[in-house]
Protein backbone atom coordinates (compact mmCIF):
# COMPACT_ATOMS: atom_id res chain seq x y z
CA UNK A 1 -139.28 22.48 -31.25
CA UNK A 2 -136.96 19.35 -31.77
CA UNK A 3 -133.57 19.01 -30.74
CA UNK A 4 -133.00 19.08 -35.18
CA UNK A 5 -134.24 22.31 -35.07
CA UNK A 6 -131.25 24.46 -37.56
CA UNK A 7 -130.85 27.48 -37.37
CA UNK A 8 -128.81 29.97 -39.64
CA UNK A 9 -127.34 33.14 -37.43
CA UNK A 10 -126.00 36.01 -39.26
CA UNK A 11 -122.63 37.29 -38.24
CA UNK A 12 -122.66 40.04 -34.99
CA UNK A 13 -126.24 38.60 -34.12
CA UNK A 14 -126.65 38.32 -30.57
CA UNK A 15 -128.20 34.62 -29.76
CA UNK A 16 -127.97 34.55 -26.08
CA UNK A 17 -127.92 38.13 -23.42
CA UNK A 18 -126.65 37.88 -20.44
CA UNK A 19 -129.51 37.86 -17.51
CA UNK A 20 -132.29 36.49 -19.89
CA UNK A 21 -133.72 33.49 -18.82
CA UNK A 22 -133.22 30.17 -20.88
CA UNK A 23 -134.25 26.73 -21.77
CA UNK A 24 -132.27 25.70 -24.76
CA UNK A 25 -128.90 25.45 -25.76
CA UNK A 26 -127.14 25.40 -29.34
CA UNK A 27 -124.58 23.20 -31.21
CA UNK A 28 -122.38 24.65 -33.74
CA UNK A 29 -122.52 23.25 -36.83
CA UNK A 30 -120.27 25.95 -38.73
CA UNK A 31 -119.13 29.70 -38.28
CA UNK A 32 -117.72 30.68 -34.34
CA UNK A 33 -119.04 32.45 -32.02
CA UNK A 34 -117.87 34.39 -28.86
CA UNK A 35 -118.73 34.15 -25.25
CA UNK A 36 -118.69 37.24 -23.04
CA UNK A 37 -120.12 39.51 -20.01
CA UNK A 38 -120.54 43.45 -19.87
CA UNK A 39 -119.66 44.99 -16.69
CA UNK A 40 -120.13 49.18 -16.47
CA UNK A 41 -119.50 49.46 -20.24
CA UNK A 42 -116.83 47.27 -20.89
CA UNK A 43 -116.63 43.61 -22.34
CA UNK A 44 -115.18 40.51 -21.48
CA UNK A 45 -114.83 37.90 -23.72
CA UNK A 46 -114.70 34.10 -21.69
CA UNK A 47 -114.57 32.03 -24.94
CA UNK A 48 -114.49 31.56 -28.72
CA UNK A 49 -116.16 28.38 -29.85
CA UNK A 50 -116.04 26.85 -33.02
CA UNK A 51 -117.85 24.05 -35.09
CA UNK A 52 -118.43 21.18 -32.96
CA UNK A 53 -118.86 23.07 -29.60
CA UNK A 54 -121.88 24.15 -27.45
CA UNK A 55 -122.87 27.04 -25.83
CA UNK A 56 -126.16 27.73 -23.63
CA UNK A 57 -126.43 24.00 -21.94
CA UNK A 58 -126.47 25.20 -18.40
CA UNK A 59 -130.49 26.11 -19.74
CA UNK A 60 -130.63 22.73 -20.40
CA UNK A 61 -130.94 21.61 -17.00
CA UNK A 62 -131.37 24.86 -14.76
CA UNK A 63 -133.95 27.20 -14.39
CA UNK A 64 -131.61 30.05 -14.23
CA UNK A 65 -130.76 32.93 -15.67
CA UNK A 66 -128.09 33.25 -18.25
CA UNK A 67 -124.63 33.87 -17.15
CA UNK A 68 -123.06 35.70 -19.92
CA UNK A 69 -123.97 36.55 -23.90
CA UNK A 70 -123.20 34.69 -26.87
CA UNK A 71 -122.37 36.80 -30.38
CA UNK A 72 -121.83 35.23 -33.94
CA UNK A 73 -118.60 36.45 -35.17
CA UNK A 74 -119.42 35.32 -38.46
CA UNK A 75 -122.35 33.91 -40.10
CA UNK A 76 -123.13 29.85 -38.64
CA UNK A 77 -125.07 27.42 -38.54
CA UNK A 78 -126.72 25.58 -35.27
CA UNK A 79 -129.15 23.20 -34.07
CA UNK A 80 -131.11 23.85 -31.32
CA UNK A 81 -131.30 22.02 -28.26
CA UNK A 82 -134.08 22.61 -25.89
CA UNK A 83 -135.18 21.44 -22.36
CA UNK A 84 -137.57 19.23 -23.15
CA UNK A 85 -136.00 17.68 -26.17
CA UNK A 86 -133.18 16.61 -23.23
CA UNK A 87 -135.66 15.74 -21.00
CA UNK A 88 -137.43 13.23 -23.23
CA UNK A 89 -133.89 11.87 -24.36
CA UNK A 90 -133.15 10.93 -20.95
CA UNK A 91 -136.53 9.66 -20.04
CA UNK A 92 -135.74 6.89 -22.41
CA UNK A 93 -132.10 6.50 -21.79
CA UNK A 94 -130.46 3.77 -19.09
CA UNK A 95 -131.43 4.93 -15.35
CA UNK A 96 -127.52 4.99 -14.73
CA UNK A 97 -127.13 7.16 -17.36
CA UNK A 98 -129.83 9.60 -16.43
CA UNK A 99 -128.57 9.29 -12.85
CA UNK A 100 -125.36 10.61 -13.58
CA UNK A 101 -126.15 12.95 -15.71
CA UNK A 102 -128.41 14.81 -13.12
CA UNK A 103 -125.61 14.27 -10.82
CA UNK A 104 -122.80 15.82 -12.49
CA UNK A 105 -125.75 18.87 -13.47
CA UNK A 106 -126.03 19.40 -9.55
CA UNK A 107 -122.34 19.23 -9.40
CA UNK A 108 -121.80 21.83 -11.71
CA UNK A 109 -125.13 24.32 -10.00
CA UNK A 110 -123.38 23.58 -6.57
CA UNK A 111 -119.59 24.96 -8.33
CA UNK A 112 -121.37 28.30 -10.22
CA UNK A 113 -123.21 29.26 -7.27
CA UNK A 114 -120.22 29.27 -5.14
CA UNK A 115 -118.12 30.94 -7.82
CA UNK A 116 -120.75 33.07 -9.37
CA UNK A 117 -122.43 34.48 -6.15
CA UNK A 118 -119.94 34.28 -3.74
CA UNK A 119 -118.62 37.38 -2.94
CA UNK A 120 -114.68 36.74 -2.03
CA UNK A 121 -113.25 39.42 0.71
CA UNK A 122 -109.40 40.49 1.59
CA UNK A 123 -109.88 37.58 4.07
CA UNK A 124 -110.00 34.95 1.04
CA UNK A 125 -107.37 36.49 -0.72
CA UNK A 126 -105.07 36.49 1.76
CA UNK A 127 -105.58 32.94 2.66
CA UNK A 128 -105.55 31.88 -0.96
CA UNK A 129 -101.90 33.52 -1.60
CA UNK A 130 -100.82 32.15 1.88
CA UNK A 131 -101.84 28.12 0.48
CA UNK A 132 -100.27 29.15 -2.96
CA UNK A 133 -96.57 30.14 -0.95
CA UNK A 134 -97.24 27.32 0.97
CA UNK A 135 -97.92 24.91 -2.26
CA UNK A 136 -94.85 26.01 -3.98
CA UNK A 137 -92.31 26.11 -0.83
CA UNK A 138 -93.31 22.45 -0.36
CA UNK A 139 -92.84 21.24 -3.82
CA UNK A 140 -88.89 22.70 -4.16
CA UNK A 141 -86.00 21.00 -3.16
CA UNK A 142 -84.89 21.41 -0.03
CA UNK A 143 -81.77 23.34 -1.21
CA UNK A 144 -84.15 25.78 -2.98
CA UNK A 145 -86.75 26.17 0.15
CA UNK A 146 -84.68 28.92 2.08
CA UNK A 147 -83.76 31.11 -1.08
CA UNK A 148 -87.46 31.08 -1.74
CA UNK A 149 -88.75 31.82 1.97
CA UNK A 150 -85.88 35.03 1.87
CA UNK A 151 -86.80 36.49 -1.67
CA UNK A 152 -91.06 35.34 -1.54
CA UNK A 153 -91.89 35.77 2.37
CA UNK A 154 -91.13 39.00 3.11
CA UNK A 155 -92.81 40.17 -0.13
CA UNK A 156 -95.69 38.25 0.54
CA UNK A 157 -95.79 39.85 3.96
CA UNK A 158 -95.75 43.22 2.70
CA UNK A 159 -98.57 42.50 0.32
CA UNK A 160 -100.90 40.70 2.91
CA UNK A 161 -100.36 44.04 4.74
CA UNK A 162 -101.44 46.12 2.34
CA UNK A 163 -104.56 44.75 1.30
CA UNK A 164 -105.15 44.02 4.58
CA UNK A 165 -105.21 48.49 5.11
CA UNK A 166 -108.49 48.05 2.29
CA UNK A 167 -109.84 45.59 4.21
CA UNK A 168 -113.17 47.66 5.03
CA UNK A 169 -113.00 49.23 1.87
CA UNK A 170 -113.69 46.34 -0.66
């Protein structure tokens, strides 16, 4: 397989499941497809991508398995983009080139990991909504600061309270 590979998908084809593993990725010549996960029966759709866009790359440079699925939502047209058609592209490219690339492809394994397989707690959430008061009370005016600590802290109190009672629970 070449990176010219074309491909024609039908519409409601499945071209990528979620958990498979993966080594190429596909441009979209025509048609759109949808990006999504299924958790206990129900979907959620991260993206619609259109001509132009592509969907699968993390493959490209990760031995991992795939994050979410990929349906055609009507019938289109791709070219496939595998592994080793990427590697041998940057083989020949400019060593600056190839060294960012695999940079910025570490990068991005470093920020899914962390996101993906992190498992946030009442502890995180809490601390995330105190930095978001604290964010906003220190962008307003200083006129506006005390109206905002009266009608924000107290509710903000009340909710770090309550999750705070599920704390062992979630």
């Amino acid at each position: 397989m070449s990176i010219h590979e074309r491909r024609f998908i039908p519409k409601d084809t499945l071209i990528i499941e979620e958990g498979e593993a993966g080594s190429s990725a596909y441009l979209l010549l025509s048609g759109s497809v949808e990006v999504f996960s299924a958790h206990e029966g129900k979907e959620t759709v991260h993206a619609t991508l259109k001509a132009g866009q592509i969907f699968g790359e993390m493959a490209l440079v990760f031995d991992e398995k795939r994050t979410a699925s990929v349906r055609a939502l009507e019938n289109s047209n791709v070219i496939v983009i595998t592994r080793e058609a990427l590697k041998q592209k940057l083989d020949k490219t400019d060593p600056t080139i190839k060294a960012i690339v695999e940079m910025l492809s570490q990068r991005i394994l470093t920020a899914n990991n962390s996101r993906v397989k992190r498992k946030q707690n009442v502890d995180e959430l809490a601390a995330g909504a105190n930095v978001v008061y604290q964010t906003v009370l220190t962008h307003l005016p200083e006129d506006k600061q005390d109206d905002f600590k009266s009608d924000v802290l107290p509710k903000l109190k009340a909710f770090l309270s309550a999750i705070q009672k599920f704390k062992d629970v979630v």
